[in-house]
N, C-alpha and C. Protein backbone atom coordinates (compact mmCIF):
# COMPACT_ATOMS: atom_id res chain seq x y z
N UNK A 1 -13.60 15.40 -9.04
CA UNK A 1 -14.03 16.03 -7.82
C UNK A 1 -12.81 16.51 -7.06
N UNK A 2 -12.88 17.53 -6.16
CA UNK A 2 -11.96 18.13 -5.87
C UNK A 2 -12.38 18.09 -4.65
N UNK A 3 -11.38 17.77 -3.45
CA UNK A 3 -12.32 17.48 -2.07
C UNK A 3 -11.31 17.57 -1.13
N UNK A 4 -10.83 18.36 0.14
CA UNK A 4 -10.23 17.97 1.11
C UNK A 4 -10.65 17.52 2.19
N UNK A 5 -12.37 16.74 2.11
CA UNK A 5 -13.25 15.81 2.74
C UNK A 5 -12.14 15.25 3.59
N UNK A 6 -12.67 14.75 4.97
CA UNK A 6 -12.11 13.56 5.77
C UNK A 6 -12.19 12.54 5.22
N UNK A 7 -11.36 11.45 5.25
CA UNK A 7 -11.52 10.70 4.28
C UNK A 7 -10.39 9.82 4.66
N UNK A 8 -11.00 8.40 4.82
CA UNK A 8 -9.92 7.52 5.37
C UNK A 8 -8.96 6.91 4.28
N UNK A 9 -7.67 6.97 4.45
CA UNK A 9 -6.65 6.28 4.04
C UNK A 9 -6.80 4.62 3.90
N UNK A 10 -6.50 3.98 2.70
CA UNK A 10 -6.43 2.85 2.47
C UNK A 10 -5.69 2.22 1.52
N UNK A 11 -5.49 0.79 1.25
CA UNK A 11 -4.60 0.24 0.40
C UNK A 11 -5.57 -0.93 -0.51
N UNK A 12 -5.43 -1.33 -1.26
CA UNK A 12 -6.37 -2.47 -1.35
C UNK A 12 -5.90 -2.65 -2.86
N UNK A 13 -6.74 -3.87 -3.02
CA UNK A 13 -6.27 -4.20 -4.51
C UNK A 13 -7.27 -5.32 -5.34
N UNK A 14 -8.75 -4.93 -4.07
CA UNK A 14 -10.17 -5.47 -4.42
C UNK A 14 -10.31 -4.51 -5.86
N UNK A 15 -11.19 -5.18 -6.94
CA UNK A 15 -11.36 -4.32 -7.81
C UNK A 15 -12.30 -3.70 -7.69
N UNK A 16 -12.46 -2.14 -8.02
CA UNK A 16 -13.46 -1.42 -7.84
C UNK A 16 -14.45 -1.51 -8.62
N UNK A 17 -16.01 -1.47 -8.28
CA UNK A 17 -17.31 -2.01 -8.60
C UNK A 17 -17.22 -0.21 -9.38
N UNK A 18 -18.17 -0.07 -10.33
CA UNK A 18 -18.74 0.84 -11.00
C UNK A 18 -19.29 1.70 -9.66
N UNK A 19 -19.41 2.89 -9.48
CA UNK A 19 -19.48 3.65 -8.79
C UNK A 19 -20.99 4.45 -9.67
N UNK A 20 -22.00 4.81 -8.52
CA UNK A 20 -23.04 5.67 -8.93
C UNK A 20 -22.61 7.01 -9.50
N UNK A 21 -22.97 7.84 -10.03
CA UNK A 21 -23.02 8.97 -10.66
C UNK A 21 -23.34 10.14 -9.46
N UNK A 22 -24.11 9.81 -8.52
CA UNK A 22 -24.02 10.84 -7.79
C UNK A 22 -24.25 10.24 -6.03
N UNK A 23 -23.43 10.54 -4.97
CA UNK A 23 -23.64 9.62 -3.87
C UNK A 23 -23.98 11.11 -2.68
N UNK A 24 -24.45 10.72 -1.58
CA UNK A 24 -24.71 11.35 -0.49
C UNK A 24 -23.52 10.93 0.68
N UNK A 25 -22.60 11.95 0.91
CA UNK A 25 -21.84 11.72 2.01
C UNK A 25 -21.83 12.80 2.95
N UNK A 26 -22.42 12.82 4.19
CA UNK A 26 -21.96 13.30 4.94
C UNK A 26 -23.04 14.95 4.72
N UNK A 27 -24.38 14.41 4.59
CA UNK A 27 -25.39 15.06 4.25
C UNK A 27 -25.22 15.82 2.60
N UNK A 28 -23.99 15.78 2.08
CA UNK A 28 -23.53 16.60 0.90
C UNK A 28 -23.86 15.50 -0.26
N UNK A 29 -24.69 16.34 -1.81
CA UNK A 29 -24.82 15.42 -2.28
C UNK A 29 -23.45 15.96 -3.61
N UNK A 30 -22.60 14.40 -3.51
CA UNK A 30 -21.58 15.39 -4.18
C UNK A 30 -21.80 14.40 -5.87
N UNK A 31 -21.27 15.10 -6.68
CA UNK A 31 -21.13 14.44 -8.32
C UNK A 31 -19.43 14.10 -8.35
N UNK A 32 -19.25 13.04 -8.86
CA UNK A 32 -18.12 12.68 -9.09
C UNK A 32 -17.45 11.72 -10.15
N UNK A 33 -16.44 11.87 -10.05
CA UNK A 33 -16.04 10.28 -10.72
C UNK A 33 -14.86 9.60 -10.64
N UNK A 34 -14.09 9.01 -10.83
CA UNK A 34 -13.17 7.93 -9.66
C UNK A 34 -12.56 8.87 -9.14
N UNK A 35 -12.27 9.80 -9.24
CA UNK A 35 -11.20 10.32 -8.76
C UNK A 35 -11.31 11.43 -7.66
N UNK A 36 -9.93 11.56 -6.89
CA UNK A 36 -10.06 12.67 -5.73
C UNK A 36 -8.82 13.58 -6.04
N UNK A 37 -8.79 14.33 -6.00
CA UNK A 37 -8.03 15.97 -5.53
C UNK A 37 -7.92 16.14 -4.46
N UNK A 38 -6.50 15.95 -4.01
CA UNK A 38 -5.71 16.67 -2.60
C UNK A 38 -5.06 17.44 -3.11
N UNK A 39 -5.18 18.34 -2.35
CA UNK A 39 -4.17 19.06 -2.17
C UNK A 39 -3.75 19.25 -0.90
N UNK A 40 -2.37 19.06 -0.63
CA UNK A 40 -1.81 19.24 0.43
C UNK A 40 -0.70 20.15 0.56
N UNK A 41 -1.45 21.43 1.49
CA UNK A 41 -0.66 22.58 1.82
C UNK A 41 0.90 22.68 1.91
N UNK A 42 1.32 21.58 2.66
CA UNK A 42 2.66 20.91 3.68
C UNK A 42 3.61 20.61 2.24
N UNK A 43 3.06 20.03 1.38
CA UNK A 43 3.47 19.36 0.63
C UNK A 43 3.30 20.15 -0.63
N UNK A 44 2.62 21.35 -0.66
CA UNK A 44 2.54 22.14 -1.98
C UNK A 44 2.26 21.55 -3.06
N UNK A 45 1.66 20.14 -3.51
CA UNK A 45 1.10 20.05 -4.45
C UNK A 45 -0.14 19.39 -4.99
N UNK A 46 -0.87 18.96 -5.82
CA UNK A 46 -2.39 18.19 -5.82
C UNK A 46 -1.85 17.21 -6.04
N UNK A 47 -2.57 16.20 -5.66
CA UNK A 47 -2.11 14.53 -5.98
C UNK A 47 -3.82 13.88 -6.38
N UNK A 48 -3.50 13.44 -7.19
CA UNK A 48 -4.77 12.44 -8.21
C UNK A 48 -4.48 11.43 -7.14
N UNK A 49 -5.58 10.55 -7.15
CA UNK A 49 -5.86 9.53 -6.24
C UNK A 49 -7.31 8.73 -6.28
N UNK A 50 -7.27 7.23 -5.76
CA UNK A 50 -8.31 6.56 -6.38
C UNK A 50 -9.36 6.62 -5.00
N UNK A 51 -10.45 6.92 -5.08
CA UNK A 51 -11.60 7.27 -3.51
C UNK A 51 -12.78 6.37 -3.86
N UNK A 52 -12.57 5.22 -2.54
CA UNK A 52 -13.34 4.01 -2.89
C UNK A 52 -14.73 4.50 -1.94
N UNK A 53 -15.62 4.71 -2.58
CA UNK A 53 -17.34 5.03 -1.86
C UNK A 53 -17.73 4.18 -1.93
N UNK A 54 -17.34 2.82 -1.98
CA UNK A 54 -17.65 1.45 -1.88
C UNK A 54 -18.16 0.83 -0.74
N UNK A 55 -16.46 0.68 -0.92
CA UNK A 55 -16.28 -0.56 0.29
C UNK A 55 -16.19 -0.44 1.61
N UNK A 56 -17.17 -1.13 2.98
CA UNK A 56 -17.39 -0.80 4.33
C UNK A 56 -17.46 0.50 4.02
N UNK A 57 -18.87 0.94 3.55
CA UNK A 57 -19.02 2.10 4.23
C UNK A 57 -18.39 3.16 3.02
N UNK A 58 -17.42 3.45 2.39
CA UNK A 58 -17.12 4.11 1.48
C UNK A 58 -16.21 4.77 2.22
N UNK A 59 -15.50 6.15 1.79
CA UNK A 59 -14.35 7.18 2.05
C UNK A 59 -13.02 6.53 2.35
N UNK A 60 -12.78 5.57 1.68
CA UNK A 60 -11.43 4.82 1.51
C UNK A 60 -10.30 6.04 0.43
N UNK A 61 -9.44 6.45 0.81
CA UNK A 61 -8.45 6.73 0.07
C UNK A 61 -7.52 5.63 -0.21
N UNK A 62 -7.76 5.07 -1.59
CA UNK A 62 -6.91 3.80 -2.07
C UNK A 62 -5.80 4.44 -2.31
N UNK A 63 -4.60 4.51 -1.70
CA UNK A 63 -2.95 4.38 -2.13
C UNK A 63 -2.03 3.58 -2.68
N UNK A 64 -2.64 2.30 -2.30
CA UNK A 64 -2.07 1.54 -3.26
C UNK A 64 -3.25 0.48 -3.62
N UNK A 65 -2.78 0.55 -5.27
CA UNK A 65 -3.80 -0.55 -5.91
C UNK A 65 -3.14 -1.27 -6.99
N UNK A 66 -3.24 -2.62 -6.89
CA UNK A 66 -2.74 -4.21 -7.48
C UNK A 66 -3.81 -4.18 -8.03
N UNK A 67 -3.53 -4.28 -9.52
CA UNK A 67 -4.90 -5.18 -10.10
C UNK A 67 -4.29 -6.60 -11.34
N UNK A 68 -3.56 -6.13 -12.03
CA UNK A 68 -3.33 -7.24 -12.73
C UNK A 68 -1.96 -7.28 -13.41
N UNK A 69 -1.37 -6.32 -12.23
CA UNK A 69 0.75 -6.94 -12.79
C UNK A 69 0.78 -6.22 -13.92
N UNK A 70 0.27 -4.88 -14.15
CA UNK A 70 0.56 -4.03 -15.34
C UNK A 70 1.71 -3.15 -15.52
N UNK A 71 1.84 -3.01 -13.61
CA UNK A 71 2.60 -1.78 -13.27
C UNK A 71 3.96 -2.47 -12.51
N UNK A 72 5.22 -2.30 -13.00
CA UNK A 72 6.08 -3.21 -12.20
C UNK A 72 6.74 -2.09 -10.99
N UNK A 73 6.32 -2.45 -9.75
CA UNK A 73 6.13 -2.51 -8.36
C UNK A 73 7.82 -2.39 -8.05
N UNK A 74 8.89 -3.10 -8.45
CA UNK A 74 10.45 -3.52 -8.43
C UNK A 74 10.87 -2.33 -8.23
N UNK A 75 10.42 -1.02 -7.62
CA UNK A 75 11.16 0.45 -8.14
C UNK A 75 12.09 0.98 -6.99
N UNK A 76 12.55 1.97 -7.37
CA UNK A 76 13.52 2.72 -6.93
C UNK A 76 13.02 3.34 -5.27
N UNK A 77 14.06 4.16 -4.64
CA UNK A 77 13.62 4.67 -3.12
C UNK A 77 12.84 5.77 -4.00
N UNK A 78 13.19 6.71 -4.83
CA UNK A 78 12.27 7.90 -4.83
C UNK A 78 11.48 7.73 -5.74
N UNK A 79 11.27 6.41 -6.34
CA UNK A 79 10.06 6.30 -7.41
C UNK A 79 8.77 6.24 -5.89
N UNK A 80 9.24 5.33 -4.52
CA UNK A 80 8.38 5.37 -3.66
C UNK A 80 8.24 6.13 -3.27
N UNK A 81 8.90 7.17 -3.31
CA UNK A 81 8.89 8.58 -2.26
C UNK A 81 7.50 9.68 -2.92
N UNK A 82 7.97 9.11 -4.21
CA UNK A 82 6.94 10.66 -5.00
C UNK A 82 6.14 10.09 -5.61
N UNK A 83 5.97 8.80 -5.56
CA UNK A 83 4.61 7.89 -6.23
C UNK A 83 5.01 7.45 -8.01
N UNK A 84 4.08 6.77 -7.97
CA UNK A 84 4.26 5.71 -9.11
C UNK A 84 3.11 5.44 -9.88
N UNK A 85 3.03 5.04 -11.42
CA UNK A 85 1.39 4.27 -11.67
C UNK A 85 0.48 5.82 -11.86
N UNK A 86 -0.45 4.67 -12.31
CA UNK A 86 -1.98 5.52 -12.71
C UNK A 86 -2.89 5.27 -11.61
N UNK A 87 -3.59 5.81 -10.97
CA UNK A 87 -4.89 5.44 -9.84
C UNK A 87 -5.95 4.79 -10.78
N UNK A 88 -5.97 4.58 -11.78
CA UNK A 88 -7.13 4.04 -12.69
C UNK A 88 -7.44 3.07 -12.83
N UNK A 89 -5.40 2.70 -12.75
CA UNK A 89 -5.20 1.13 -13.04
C UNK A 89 -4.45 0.15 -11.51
N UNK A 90 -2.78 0.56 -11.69
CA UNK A 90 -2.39 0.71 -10.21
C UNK A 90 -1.40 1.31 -10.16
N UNK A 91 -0.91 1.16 -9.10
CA UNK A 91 -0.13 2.65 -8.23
C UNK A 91 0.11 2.53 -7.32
N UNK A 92 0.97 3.34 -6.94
CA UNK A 92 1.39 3.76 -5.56
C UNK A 92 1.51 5.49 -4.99
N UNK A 93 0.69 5.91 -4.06
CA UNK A 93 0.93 7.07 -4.17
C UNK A 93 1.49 7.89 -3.71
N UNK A 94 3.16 7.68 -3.28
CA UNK A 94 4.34 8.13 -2.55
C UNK A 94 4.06 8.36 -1.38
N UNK A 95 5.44 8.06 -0.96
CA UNK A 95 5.53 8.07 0.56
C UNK A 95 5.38 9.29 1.25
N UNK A 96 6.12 10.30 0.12
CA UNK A 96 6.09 11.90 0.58
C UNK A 96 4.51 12.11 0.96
N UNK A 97 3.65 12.19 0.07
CA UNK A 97 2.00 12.15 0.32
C UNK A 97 1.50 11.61 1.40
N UNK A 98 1.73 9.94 1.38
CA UNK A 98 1.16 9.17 2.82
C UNK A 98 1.67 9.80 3.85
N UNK A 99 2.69 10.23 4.36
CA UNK A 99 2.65 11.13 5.39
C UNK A 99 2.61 11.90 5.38
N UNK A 100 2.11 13.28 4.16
CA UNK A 100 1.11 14.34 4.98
C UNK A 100 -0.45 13.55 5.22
N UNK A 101 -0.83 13.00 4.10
CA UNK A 101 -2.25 12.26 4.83
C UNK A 101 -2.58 12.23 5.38
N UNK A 102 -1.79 10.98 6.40
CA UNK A 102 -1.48 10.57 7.61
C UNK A 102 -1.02 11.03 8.61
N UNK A 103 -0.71 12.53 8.69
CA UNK A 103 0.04 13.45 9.66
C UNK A 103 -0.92 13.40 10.66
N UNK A 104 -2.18 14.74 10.47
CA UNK A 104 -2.73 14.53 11.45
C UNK A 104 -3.44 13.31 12.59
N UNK A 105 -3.01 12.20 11.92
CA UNK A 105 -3.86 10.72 13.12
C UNK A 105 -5.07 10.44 12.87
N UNK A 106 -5.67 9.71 13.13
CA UNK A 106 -6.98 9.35 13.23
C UNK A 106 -7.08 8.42 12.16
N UNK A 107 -6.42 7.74 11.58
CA UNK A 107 -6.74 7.05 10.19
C UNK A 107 -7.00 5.65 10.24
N UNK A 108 -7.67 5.26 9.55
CA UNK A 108 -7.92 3.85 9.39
C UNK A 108 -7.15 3.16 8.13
N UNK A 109 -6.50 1.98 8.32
CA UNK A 109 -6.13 1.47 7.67
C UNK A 109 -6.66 0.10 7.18
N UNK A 110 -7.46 0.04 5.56
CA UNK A 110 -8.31 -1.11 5.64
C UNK A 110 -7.08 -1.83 4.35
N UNK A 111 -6.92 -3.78 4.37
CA UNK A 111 -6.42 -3.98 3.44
C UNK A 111 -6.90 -4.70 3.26
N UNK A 112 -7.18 -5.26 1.48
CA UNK A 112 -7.92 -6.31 1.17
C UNK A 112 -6.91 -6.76 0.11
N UNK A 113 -6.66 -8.08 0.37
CA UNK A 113 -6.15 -9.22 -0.66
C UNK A 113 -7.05 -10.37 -1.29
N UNK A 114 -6.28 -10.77 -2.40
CA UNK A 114 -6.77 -12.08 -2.46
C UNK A 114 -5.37 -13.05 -2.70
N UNK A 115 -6.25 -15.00 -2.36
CA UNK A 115 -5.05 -15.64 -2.52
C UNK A 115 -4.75 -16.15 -3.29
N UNK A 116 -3.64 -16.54 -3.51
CA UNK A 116 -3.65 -17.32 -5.23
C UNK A 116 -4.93 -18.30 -5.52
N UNK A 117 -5.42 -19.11 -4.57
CA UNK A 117 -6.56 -19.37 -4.89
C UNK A 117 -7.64 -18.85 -4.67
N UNK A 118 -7.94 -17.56 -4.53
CA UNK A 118 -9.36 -16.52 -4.74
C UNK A 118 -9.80 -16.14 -3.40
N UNK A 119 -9.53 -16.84 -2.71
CA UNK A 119 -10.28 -16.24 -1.15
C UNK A 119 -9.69 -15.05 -0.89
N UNK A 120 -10.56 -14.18 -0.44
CA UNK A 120 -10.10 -13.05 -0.18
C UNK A 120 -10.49 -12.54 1.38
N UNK A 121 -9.27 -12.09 1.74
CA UNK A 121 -8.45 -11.80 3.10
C UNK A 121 -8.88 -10.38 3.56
N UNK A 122 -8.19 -9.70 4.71
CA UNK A 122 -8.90 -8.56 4.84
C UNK A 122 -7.87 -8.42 6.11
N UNK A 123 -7.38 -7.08 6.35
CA UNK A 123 -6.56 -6.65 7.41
C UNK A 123 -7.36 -5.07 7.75
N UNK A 124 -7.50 -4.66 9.05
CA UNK A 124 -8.49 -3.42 9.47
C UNK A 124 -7.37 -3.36 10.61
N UNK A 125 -6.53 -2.14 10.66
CA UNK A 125 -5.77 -1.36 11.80
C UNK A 125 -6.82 0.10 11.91
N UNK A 126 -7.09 0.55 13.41
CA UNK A 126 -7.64 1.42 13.62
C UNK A 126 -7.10 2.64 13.63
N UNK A 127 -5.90 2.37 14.04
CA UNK A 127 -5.30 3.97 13.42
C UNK A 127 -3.96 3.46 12.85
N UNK A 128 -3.18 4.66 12.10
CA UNK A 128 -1.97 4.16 11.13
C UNK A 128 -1.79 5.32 10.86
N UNK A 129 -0.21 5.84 10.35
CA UNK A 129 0.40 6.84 10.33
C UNK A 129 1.54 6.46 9.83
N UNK A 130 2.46 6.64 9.11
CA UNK A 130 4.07 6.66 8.51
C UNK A 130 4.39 7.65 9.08
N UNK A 131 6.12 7.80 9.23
CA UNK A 131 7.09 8.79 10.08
C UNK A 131 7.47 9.49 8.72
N UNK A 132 8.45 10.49 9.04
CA UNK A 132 8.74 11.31 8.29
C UNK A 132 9.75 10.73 7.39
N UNK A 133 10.50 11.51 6.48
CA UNK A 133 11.75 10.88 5.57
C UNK A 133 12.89 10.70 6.30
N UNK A 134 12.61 11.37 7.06
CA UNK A 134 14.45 11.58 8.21
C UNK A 134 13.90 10.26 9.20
N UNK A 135 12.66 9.27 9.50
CA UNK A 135 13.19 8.48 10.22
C UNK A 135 12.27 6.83 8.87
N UNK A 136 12.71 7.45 7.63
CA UNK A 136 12.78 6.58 6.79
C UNK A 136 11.36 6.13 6.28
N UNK A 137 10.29 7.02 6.97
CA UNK A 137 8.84 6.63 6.54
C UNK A 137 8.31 5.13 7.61
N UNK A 138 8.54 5.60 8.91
CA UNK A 138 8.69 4.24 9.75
C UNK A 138 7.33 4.25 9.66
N UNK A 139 6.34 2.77 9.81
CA UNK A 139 5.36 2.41 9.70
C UNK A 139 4.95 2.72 11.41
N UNK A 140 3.22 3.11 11.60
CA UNK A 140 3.40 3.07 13.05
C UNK A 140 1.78 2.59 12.48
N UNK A 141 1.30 1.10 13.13
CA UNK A 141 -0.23 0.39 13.50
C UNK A 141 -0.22 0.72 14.88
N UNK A 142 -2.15 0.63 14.60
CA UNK A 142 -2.55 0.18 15.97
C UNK A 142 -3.62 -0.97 16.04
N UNK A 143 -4.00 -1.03 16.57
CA UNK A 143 -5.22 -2.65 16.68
C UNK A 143 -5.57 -3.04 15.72
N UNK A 144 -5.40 -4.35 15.37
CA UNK A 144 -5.78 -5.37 14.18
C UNK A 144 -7.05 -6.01 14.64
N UNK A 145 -7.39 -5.97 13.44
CA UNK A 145 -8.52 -7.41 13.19
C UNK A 145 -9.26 -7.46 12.02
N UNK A 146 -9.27 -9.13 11.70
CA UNK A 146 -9.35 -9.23 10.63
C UNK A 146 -9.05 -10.47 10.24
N UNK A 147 -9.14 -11.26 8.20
CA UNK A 147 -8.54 -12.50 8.29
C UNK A 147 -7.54 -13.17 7.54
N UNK A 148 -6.39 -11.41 7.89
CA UNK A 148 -5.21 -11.93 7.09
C UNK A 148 -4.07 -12.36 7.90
N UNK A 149 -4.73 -12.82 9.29
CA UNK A 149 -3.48 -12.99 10.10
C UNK A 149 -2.66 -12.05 11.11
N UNK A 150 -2.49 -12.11 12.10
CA UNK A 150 -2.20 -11.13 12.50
C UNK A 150 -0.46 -10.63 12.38
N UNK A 151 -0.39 -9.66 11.77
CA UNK A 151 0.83 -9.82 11.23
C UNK A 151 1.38 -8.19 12.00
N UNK A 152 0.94 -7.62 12.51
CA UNK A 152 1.12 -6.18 13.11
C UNK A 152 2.42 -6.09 13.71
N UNK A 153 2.75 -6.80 14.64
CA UNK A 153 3.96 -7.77 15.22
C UNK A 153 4.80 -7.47 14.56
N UNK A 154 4.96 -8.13 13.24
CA UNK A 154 6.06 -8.27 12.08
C UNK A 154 5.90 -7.21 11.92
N UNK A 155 5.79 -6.11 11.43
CA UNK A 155 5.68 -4.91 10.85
C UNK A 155 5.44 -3.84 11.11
N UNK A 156 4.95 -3.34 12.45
CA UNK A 156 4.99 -2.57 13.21
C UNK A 156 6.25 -1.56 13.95
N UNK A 157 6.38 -0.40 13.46
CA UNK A 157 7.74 0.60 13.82
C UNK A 157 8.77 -0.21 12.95
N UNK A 158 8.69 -0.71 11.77
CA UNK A 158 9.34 -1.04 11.04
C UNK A 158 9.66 0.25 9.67
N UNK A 159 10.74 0.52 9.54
CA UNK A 159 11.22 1.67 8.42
C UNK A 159 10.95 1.28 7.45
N UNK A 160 10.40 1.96 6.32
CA UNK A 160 10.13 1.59 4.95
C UNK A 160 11.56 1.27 4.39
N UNK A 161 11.34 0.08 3.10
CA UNK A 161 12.30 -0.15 2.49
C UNK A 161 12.05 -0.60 0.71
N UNK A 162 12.55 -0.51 0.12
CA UNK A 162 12.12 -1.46 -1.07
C UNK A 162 13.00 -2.43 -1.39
N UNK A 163 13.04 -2.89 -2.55
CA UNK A 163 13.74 -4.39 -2.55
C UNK A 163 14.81 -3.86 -3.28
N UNK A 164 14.89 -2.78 -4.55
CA UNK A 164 16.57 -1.75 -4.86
C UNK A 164 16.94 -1.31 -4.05
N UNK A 165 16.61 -0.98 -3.15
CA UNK A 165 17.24 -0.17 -1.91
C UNK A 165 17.79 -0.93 -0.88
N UNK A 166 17.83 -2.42 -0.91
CA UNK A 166 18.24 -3.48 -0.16
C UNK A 166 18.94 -4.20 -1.26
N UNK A 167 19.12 -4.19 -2.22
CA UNK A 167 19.76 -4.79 -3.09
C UNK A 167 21.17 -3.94 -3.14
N UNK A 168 21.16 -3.09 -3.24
CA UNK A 168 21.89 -1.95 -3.12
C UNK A 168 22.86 -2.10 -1.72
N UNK A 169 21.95 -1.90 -0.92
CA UNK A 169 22.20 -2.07 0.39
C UNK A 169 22.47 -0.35 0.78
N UNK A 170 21.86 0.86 0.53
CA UNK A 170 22.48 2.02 0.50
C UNK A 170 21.00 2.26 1.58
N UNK A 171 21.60 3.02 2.63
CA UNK A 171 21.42 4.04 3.89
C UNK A 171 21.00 5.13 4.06
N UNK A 172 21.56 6.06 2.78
CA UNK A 172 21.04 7.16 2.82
C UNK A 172 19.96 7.75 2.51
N UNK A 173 19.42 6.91 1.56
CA UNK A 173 17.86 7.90 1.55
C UNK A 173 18.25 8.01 -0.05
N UNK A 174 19.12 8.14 -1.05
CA UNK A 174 19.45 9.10 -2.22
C UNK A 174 18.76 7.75 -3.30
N UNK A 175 18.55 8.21 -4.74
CA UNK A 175 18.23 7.49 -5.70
C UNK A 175 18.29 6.73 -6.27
N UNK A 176 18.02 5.41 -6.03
CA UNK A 176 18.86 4.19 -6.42
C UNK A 176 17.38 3.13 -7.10
């Protein structure tokens, strides 16, 4: 399916239930199958991506998805920048992307975990947005709730980082 539908941004790493063959959103009855088509003008190119019609309600854009340690996560600044992984399985779908997504505002940010012992957690910010590359992809929440703790505090106007890029200890932004 090919769609520049509204469509909320999300992360999660609940596994996705079999999806109907044909769903009603938004009076449109559309045919599909896991997958979504952006294209983003700003950004000049289509990006594959996983679109959960699931969960609360459905129009989740999953960006990042954990399912079973297939995909090793340990990567580079511009493996994050331009995305990573399969949406099928898991992934990440660059930082460059999450903020055109996320440019215009209005987004919801839903996250679902589980814990090493199975209970599963749940974080809901009402709006969410990343900054640009020049101020490092800074995270920006707004109102939590939910029962993974409130952790917004910690992480809030905080600059993206990965764990090579702190290992490193390098500043600039370049490929490491």
């Amino acid at each position: 399916m090919e769609t520049t539908a509204d469509v909320k941004p999300s992360t999660k790493i609940l596994p996705i239930k079999l999806l109907q063959e044909f769903l009603k959103v938004d009076g449109l009855i559309m045919k599909f199958t896991k997958w979504c088509v952006y294209y983003l003008p700003s950004y000049d190119i289509k990006k594959d991506v996983w679109c959960d019609f699931y969960t609360q309600g459905g129009r989740w854009t999953v960006f990042q998805q954990r399912r079973d340690g297939s995909v090793d996560f340990d990567r580079s600044w511009s493996h994050y920048e331009n995305g990573f992984g399969d949406p099928n399985t898991e992934y990440w779908i660059g930082n460059e992307a999450l903020y055109h997504l996320t440019l215009s505002g209005g987004n919801e940010l839903l996250i679902l975990m589980q814990t090493w012992d199975g209970v599963w957690k749940y974080a809901h910010y009402t709006d969410f947005y990343i900054g640009h590359k020049n101020d490092n992809y800074r995270l920006h929440l707004s109102e939590y709730s939910g029962t993974a703790g409130k952790s917004r505090s910690a992480v809030n106007s905080t600059w993206f980082n990965c764990h090579v890029r702190r290992r490193i200890n390098n500043t600039d932004g370049g490929d490491n």
